[in-house]
Protein backbone atom coordinates (compact mmCIF):
# COMPACT_ATOMS: atom_id res chain seq x y z
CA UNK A 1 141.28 154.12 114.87
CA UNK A 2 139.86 157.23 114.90
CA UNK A 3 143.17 158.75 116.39
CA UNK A 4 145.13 156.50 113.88
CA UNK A 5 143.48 157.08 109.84
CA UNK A 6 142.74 160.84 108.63
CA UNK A 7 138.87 161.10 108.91
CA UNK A 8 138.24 161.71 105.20
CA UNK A 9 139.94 158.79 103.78
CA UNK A 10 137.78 156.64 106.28
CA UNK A 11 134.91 157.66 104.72
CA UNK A 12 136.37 157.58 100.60
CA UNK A 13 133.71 155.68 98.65
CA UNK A 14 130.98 156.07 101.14
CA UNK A 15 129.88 159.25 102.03
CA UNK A 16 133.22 161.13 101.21
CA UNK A 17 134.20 160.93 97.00
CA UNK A 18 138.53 162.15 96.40
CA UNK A 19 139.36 165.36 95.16
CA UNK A 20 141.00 163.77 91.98
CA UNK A 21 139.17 161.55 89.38
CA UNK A 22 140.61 160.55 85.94
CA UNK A 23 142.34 157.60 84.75
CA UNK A 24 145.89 156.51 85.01
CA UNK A 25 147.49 154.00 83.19
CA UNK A 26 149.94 152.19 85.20
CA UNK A 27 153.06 153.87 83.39
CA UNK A 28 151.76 157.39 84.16
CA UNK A 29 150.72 156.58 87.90
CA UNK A 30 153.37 158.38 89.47
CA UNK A 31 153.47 161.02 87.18
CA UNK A 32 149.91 162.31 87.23
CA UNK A 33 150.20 161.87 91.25
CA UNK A 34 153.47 164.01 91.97
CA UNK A 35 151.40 166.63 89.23
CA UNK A 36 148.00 166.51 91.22
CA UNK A 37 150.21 167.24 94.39
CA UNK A 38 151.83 169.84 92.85
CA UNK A 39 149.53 171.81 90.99
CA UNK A 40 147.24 171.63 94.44
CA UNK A 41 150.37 173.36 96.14
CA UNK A 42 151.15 175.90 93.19
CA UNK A 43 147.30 177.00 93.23
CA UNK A 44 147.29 177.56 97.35
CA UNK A 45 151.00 179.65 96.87
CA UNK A 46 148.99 181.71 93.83
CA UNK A 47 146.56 182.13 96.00
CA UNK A 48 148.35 183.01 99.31
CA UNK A 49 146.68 184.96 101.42
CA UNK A 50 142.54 184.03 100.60
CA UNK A 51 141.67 180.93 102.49
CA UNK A 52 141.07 177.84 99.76
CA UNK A 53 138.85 175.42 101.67
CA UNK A 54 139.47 172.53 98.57
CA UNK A 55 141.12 172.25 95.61
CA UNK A 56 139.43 169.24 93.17
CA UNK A 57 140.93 168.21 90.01
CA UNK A 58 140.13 166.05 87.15
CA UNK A 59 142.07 164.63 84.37
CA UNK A 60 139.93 164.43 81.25
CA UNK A 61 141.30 163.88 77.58
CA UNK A 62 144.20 164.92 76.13
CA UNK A 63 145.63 165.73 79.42
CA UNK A 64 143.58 168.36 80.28
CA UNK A 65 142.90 169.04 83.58
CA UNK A 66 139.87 171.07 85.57
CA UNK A 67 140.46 172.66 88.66
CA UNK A 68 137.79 173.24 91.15
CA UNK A 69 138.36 176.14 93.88
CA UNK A 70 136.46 176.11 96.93
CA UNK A 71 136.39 179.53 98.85
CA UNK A 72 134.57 181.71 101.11
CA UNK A 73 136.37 184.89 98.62
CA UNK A 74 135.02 184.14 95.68
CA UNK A 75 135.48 187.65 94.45
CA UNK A 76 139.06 187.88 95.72
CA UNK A 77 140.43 184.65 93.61
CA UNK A 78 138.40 185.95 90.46
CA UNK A 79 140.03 189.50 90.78
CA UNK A 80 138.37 192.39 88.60
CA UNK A 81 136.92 191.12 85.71
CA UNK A 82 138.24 187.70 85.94
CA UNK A 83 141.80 189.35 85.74
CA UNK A 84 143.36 186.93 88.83
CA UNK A 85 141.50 183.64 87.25
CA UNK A 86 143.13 184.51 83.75
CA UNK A 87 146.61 184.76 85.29
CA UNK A 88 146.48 181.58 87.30
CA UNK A 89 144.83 179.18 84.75
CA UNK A 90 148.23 181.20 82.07
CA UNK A 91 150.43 180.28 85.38
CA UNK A 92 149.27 176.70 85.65
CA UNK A 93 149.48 176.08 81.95
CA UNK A 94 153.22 177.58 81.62
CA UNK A 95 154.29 175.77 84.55
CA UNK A 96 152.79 172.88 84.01
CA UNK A 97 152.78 172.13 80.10
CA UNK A 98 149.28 171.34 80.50
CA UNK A 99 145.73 172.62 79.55
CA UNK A 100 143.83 173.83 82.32
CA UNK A 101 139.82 174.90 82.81
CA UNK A 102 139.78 176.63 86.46
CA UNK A 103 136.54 177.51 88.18
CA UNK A 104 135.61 178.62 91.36
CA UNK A 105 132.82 177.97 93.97
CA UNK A 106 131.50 179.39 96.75
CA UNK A 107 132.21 177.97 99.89
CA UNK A 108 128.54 179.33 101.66
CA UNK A 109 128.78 178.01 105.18
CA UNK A 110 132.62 178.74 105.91
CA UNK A 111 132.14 178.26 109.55
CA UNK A 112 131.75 174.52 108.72
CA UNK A 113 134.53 174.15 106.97
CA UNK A 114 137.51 172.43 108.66
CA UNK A 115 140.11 173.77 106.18
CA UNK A 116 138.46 177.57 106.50
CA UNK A 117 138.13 177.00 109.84
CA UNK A 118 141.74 176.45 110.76
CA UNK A 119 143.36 179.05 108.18
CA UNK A 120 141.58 181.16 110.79
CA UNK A 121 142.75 180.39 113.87
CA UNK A 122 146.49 179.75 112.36
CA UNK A 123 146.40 183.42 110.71
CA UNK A 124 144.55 184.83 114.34
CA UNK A 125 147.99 182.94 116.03
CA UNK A 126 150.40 184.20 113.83
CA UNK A 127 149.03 187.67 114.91
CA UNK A 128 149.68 187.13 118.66
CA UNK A 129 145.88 187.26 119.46
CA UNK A 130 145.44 184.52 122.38
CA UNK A 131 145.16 181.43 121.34
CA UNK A 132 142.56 180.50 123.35
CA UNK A 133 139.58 182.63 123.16
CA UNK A 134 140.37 182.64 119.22
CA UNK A 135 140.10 178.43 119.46
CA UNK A 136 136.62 179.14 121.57
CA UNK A 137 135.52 181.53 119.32
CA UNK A 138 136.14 179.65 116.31
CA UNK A 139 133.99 176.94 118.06
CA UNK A 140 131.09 178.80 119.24
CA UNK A 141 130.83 180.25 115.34
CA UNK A 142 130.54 177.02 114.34
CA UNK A 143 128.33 175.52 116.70
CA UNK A 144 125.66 178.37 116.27
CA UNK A 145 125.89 177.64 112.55
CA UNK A 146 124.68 173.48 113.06
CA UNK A 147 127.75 172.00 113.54
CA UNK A 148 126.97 169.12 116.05
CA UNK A 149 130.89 168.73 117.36
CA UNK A 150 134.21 170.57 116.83
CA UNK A 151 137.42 168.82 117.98
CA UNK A 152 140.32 171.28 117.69
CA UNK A 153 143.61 170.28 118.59
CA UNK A 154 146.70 172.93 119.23
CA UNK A 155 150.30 172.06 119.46
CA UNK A 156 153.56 174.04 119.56
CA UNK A 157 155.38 176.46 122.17
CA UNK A 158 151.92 178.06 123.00
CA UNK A 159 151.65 181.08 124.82
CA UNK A 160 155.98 181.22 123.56
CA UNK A 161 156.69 178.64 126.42
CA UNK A 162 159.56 176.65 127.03
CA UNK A 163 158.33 173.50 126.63
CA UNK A 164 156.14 172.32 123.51
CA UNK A 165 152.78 171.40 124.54
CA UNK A 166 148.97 169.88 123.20
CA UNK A 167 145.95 170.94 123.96
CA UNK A 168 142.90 170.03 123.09
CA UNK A 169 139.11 171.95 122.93
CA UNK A 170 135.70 170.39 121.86
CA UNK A 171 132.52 170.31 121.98
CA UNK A 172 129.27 168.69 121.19
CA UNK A 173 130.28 164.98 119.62
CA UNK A 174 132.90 163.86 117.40
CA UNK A 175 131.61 160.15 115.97
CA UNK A 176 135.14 159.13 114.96
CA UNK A 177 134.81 155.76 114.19
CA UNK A 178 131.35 156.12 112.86
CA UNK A 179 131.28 155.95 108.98
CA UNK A 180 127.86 157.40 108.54
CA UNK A 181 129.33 160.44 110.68
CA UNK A 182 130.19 163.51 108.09
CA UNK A 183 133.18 164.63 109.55
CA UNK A 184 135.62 167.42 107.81
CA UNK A 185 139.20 167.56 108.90
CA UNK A 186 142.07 169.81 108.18
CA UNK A 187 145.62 170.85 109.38
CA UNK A 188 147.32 174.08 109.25
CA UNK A 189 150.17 175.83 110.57
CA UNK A 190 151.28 178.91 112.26
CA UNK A 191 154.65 180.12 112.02
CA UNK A 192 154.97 182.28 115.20
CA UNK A 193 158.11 183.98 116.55
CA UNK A 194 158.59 181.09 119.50
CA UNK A 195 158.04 178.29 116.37
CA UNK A 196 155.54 176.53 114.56
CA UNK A 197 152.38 176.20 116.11
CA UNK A 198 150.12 172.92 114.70
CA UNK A 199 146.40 172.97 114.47
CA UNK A 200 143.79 169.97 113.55
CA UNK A 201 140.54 170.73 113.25
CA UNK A 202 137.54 168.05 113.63
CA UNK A 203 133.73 169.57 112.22
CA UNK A 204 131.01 166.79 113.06
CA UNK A 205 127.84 167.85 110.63
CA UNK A 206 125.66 165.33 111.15
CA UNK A 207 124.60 161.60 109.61
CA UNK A 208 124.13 160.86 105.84
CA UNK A 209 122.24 157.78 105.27
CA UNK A 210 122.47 156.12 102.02
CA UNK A 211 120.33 153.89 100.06
């Protein structure tokens, strides 16, 4: 299973809560899903560039929405004097006919952050370092900062071979199918010259036991 079902829904309602809460009426389902998915992916394009770890959202009343931002560059997504903050939560609004309350939060640990994690090695790719000391050093970072496993997974023309290929790098343990287990996951990609290069990335942190 653990190969099979994306780590964090596993866990939903246990140890792991969704990144959208509101209510939907059955009528507007749909509609406030497709706009959750989108505004998620019009936030990461604004913010192209600075690595977004999470985007949470909640509907409140009057179909408001509040945006959460989870970085390691808090100062970069704020801009001078809240200038870039002002311009996205204008950019959301005009796109989206919506009002918006963004915020933004400091991711403090990056190194055990899945998403942060593989931004990095997919932006290290796309600049022709090797792929495999950056995967190493990516894990090593994040062992020495308490992770207790890292799983990551590359696949693509690596090294701009002929033939696609997977590999795989870990260390310490990866409790997959252990519900207790906090485990963050994320993809990313890296568009190289030879193609697009995949990356999954598994961060094992440790139990949490609940009442």
């Amino acid at each position: 299973m653990g190969h099979k079902v994306s780590p964090i829904a596993f866990r939903l309602g246990y140890i792991k809560t969704w990144r959208t809460t509101g209510y939907y009426s059955r009528k507007e389902y749909a509609e406030n899903v497709s706009a959750d998915i989108a505004v998620r992916l019009f936030v990461r394009e604004f913010l192209k560039g600075i690595a977004v770890a999470n985007v949470f959202l909640s509907h409140g009343s009057n179909r408001s929405i509040s945006v959460s931002i989870y970085t390691a560059k808090v100062a970069l997504v704020l801009g001078k004097d809240d200038e870039n903050l002002t311009k996205l939560t204008d950019a959301l609004t005009k796109r989206f006919g919506r009002g918006f309350q963004v915020e933004v939060k400091e991711v403090k640990k990056p190194e055990l952050s899945a998403s942060l994690v593989a931004d990095s090695i997919a932006r290290q790719i796309e600049k022709r370092m090797p792929y495999r000391r950056v995967v190493k050093n990516a894990i090593s970072r994040s062992m020495e900062k308490g992770a207790l496993g890292v799983k990551v997974i590359c696949a693509g023309r690596l090294n701009n071979a002929e033939i696609a290929r997977t590999e795989t790098y870990k260390e310490g343990s990866i409790p997959s199918l252990t519900i207790r287990a906090d485990i963050d996951y994320a993809t990313d990609r890296a568009e190289t010259a030879a193609g697009t290069t995949g990356i999954k990335v598994w961060i094992y942190k440790g139990d949490i036991y609940k009442k």
